[in-house]
N, C-alpha and C. Protein backbone atom coordinates (compact mmCIF):
# COMPACT_ATOMS: atom_id res chain seq x y z
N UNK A 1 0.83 -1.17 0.00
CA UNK A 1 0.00 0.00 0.00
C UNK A 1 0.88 1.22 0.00
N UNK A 2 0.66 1.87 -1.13
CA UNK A 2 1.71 3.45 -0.82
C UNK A 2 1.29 4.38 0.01
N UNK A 3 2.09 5.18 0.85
CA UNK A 3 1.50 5.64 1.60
C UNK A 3 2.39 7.44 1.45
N UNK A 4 1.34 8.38 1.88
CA UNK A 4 2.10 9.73 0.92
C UNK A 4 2.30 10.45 2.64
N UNK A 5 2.11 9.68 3.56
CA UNK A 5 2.56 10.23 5.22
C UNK A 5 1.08 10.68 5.83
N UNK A 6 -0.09 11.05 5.16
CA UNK A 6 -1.17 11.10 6.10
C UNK A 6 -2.02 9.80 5.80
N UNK A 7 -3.18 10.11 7.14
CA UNK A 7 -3.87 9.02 7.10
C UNK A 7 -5.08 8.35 6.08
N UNK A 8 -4.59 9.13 4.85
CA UNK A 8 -6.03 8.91 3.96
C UNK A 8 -5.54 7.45 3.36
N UNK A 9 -6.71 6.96 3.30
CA UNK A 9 -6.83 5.66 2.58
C UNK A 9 -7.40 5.25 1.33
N UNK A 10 -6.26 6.29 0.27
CA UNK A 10 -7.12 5.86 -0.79
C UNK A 10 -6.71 4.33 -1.90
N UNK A 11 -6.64 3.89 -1.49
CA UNK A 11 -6.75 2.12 -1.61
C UNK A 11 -7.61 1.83 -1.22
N UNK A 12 -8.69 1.81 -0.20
CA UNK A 12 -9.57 1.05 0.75
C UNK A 12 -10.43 0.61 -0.11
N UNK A 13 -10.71 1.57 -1.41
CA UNK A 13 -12.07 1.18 -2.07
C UNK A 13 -11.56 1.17 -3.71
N UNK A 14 -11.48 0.83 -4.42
CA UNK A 14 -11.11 0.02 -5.60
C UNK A 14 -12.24 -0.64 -6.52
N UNK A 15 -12.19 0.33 -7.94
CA UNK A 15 -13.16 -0.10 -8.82
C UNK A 15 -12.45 -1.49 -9.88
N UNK A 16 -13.68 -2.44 -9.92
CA UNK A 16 -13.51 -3.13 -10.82
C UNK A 16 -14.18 -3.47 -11.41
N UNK A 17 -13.82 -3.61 -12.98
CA UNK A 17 -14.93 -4.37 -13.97
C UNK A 17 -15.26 -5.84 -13.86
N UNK A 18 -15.94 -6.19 -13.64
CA UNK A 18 -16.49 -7.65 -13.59
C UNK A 18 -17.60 -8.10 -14.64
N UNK A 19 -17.40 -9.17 -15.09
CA UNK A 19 -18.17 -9.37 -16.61
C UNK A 19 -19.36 -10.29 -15.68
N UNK A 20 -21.02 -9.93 -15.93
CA UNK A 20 -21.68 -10.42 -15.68
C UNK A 20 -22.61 -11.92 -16.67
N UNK A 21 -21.93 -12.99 -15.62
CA UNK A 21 -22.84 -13.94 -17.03
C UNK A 21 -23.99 -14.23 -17.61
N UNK A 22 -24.95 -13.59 -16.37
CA UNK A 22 -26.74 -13.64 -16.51
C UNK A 22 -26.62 -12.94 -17.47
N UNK A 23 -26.28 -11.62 -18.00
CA UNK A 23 -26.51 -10.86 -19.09
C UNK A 23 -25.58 -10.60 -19.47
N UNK A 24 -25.91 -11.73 -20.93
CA UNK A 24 -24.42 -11.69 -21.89
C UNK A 24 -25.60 -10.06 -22.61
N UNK A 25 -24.06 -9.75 -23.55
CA UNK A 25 -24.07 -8.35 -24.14
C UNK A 25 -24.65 -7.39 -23.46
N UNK A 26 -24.86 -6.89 -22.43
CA UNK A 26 -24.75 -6.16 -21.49
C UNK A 26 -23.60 -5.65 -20.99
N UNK A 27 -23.75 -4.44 -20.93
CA UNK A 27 -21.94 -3.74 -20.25
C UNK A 27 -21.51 -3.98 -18.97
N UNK A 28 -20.34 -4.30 -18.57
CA UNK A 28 -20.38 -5.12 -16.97
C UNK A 28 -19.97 -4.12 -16.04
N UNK A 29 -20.60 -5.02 -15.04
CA UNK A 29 -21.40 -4.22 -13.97
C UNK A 29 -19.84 -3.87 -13.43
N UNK A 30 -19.58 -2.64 -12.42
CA UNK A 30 -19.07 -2.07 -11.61
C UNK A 30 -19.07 -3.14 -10.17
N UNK A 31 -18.36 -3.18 -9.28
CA UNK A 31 -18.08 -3.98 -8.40
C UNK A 31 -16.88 -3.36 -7.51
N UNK A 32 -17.47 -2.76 -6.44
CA UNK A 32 -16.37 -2.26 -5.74
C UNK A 32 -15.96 -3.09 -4.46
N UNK A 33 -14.91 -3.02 -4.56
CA UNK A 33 -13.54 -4.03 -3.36
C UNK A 33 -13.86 -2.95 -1.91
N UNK A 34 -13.92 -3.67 -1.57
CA UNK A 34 -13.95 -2.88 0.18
C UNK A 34 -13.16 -4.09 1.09
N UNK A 35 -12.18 -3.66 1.35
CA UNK A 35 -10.98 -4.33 1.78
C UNK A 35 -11.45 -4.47 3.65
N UNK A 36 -12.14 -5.39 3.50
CA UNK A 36 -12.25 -5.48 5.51
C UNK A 36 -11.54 -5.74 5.88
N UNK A 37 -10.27 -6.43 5.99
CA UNK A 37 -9.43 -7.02 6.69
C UNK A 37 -8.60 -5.58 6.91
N UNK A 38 -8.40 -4.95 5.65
CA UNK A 38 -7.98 -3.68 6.03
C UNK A 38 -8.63 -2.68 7.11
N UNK A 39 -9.74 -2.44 6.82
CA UNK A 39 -10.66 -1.84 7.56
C UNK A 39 -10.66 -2.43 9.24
N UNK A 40 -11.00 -3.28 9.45
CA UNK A 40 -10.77 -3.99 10.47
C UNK A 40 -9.20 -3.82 11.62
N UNK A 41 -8.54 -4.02 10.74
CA UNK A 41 -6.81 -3.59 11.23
C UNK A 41 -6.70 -2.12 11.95
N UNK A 42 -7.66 -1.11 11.04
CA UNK A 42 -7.16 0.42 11.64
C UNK A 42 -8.35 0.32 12.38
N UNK A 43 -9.37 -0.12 12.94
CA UNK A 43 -10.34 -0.05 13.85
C UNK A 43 -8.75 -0.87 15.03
N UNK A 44 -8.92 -2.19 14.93
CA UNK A 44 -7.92 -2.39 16.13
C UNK A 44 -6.96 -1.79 16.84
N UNK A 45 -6.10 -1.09 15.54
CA UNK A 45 -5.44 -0.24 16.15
C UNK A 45 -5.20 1.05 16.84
N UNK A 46 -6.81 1.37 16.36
CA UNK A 46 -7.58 2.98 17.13
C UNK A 46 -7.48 2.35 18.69
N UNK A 47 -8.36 1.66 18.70
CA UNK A 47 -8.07 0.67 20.17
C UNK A 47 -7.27 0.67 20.83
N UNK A 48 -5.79 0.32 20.29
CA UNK A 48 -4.71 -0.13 20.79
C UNK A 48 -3.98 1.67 21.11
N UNK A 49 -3.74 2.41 20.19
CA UNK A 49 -3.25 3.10 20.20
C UNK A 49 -3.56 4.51 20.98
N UNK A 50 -5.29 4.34 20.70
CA UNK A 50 -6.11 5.50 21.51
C UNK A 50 -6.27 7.05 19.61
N UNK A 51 -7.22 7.75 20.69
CA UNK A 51 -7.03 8.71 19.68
C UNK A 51 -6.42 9.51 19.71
N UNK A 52 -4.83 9.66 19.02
CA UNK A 52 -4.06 10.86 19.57
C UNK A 52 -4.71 12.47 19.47
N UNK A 53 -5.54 12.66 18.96
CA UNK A 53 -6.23 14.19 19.35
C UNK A 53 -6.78 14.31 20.50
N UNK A 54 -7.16 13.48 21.21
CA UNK A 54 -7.55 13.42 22.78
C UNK A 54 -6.81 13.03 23.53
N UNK A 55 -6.13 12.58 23.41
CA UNK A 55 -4.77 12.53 24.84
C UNK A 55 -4.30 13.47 25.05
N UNK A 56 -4.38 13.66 26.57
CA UNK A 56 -3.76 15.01 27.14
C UNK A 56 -2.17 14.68 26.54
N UNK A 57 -1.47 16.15 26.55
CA UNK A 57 -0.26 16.37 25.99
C UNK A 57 0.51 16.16 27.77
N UNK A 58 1.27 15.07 27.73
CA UNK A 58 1.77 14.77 28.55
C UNK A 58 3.63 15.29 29.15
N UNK A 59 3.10 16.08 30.20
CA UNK A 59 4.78 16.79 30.32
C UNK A 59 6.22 15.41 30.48
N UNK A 60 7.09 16.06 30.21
CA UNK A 60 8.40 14.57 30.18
C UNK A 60 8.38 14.47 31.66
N UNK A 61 8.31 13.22 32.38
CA UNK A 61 8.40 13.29 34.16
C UNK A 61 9.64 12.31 34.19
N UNK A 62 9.69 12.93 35.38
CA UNK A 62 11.18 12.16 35.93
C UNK A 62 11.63 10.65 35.63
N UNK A 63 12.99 10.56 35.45
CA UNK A 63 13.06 9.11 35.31
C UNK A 63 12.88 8.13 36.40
N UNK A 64 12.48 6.85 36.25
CA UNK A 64 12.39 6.22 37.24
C UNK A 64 13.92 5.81 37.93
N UNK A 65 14.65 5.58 36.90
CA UNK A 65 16.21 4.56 37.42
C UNK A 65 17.14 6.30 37.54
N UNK A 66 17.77 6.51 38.30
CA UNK A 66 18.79 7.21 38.67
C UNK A 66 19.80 7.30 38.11
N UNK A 67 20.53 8.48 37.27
CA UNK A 67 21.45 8.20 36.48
C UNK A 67 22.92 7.81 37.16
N UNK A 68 22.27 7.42 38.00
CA UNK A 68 23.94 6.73 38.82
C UNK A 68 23.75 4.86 38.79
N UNK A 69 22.64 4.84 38.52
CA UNK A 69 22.37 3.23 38.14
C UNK A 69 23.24 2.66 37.65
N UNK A 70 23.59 1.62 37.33
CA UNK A 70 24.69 0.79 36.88
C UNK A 70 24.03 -0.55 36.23
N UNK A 71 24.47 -1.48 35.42
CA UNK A 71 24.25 -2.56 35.01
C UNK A 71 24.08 -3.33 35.87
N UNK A 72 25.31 -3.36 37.18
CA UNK A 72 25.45 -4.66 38.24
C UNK A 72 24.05 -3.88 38.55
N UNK A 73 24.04 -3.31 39.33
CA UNK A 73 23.08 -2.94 40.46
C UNK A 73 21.93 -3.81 39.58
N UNK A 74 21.16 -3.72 38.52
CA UNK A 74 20.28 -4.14 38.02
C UNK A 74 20.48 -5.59 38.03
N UNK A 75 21.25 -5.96 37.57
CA UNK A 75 21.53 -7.55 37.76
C UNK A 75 21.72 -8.36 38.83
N UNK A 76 22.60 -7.70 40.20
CA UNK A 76 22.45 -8.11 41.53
C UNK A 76 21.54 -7.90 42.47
N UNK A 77 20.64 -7.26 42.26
CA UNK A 77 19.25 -7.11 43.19
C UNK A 77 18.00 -8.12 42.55
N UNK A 78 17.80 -8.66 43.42
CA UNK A 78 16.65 -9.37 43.46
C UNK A 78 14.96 -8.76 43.57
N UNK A 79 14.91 -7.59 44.30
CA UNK A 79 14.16 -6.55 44.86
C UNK A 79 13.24 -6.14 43.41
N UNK A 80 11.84 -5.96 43.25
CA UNK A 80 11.58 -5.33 42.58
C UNK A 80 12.10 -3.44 42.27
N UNK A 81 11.62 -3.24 41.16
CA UNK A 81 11.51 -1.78 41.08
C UNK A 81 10.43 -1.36 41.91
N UNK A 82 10.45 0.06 42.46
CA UNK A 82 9.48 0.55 43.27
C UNK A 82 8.09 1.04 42.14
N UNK A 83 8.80 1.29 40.72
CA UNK A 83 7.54 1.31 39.58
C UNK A 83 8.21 0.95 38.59
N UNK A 84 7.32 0.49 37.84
CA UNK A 84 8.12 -0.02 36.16
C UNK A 84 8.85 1.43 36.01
N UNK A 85 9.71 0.62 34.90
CA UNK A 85 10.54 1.40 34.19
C UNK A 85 10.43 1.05 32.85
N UNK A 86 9.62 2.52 32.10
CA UNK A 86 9.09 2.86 30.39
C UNK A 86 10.21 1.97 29.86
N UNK A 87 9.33 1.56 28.92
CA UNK A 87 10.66 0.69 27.67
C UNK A 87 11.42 1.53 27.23
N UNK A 88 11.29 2.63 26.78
CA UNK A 88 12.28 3.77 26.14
C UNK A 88 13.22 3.95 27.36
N UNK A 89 13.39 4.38 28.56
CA UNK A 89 14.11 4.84 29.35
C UNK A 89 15.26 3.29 29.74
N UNK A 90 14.05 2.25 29.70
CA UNK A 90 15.62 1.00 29.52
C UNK A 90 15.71 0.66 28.32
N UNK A 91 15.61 1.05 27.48
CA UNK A 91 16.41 0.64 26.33
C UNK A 91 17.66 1.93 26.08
N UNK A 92 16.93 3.20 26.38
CA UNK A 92 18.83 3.91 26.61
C UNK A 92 19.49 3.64 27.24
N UNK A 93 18.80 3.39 28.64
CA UNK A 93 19.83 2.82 29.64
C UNK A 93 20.83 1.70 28.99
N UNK A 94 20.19 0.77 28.41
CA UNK A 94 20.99 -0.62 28.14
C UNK A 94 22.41 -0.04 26.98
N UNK A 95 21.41 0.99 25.94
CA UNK A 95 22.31 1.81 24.59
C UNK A 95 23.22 2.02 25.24
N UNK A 96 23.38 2.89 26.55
CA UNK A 96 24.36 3.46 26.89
C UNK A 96 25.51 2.43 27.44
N UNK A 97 24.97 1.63 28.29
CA UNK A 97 25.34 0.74 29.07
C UNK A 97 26.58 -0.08 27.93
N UNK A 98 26.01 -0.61 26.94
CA UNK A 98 26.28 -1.05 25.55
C UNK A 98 27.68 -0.24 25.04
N UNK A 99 27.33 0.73 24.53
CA UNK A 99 28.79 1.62 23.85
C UNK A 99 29.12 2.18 24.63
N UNK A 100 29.12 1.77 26.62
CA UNK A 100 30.85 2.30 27.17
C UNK A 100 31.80 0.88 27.01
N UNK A 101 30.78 -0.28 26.80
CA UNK A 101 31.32 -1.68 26.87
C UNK A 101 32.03 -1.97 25.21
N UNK A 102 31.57 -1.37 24.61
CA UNK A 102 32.23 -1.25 23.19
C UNK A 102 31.12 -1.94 22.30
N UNK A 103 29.88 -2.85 23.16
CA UNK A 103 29.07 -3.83 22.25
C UNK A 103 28.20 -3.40 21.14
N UNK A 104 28.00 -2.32 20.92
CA UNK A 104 27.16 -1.28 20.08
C UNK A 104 27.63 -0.13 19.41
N UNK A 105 27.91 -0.89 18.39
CA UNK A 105 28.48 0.85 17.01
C UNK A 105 27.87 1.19 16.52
């Protein structure tokens, strides 16, 4: 599906000629494709994703892990976190963690 960066969907609906056999010599009928599986997919993902025009605009809040954290510390405590920690904030953590160790160019 090409996509030109907004959300219009003009694929979704698609003309086709289809030759009708009840009426031979007759001009054939129009038959339009309505892609549900497509349709279906961006309903789920309204779901999943929410509607970004209604989500409050959320200020950046503090990190959970302390930038004095360390790899051991994470690996030698048994202890939960006192709250999750966002996938984005450990996955820099790990980036960073990564190219002082040399494992990530």
């Amino acid at each position: 599906m090409e996509t030109n960066g907004s959300n219009s969907h003009s694929h979704e609906n698609q003309t086709s000629e289809v030759p009708n056999d009840a009426s031979k010599g007759s001009s054939p009928e129009k038959v339009v494709f309505v892609n549900h599986a497509e349709i279906a997919w961006h309903e789920s993902r309204k779901q999943w994703i929410g509607v970004q025009s209604q989500k409050s605009k959320r200020l950046p809040r503090e990190p959970v892990m302390s930038w004095t954290t360390t790899y051991e510390d994470l690996l030698c405590s048994t202890e939960p976190f006192q709250q999750p920690i966002p996938l984005g904030e450990m996955v820099d953590f790990l980036v960073d963690i990564w190219h002082e160790e040399g494992l990530y160019d």
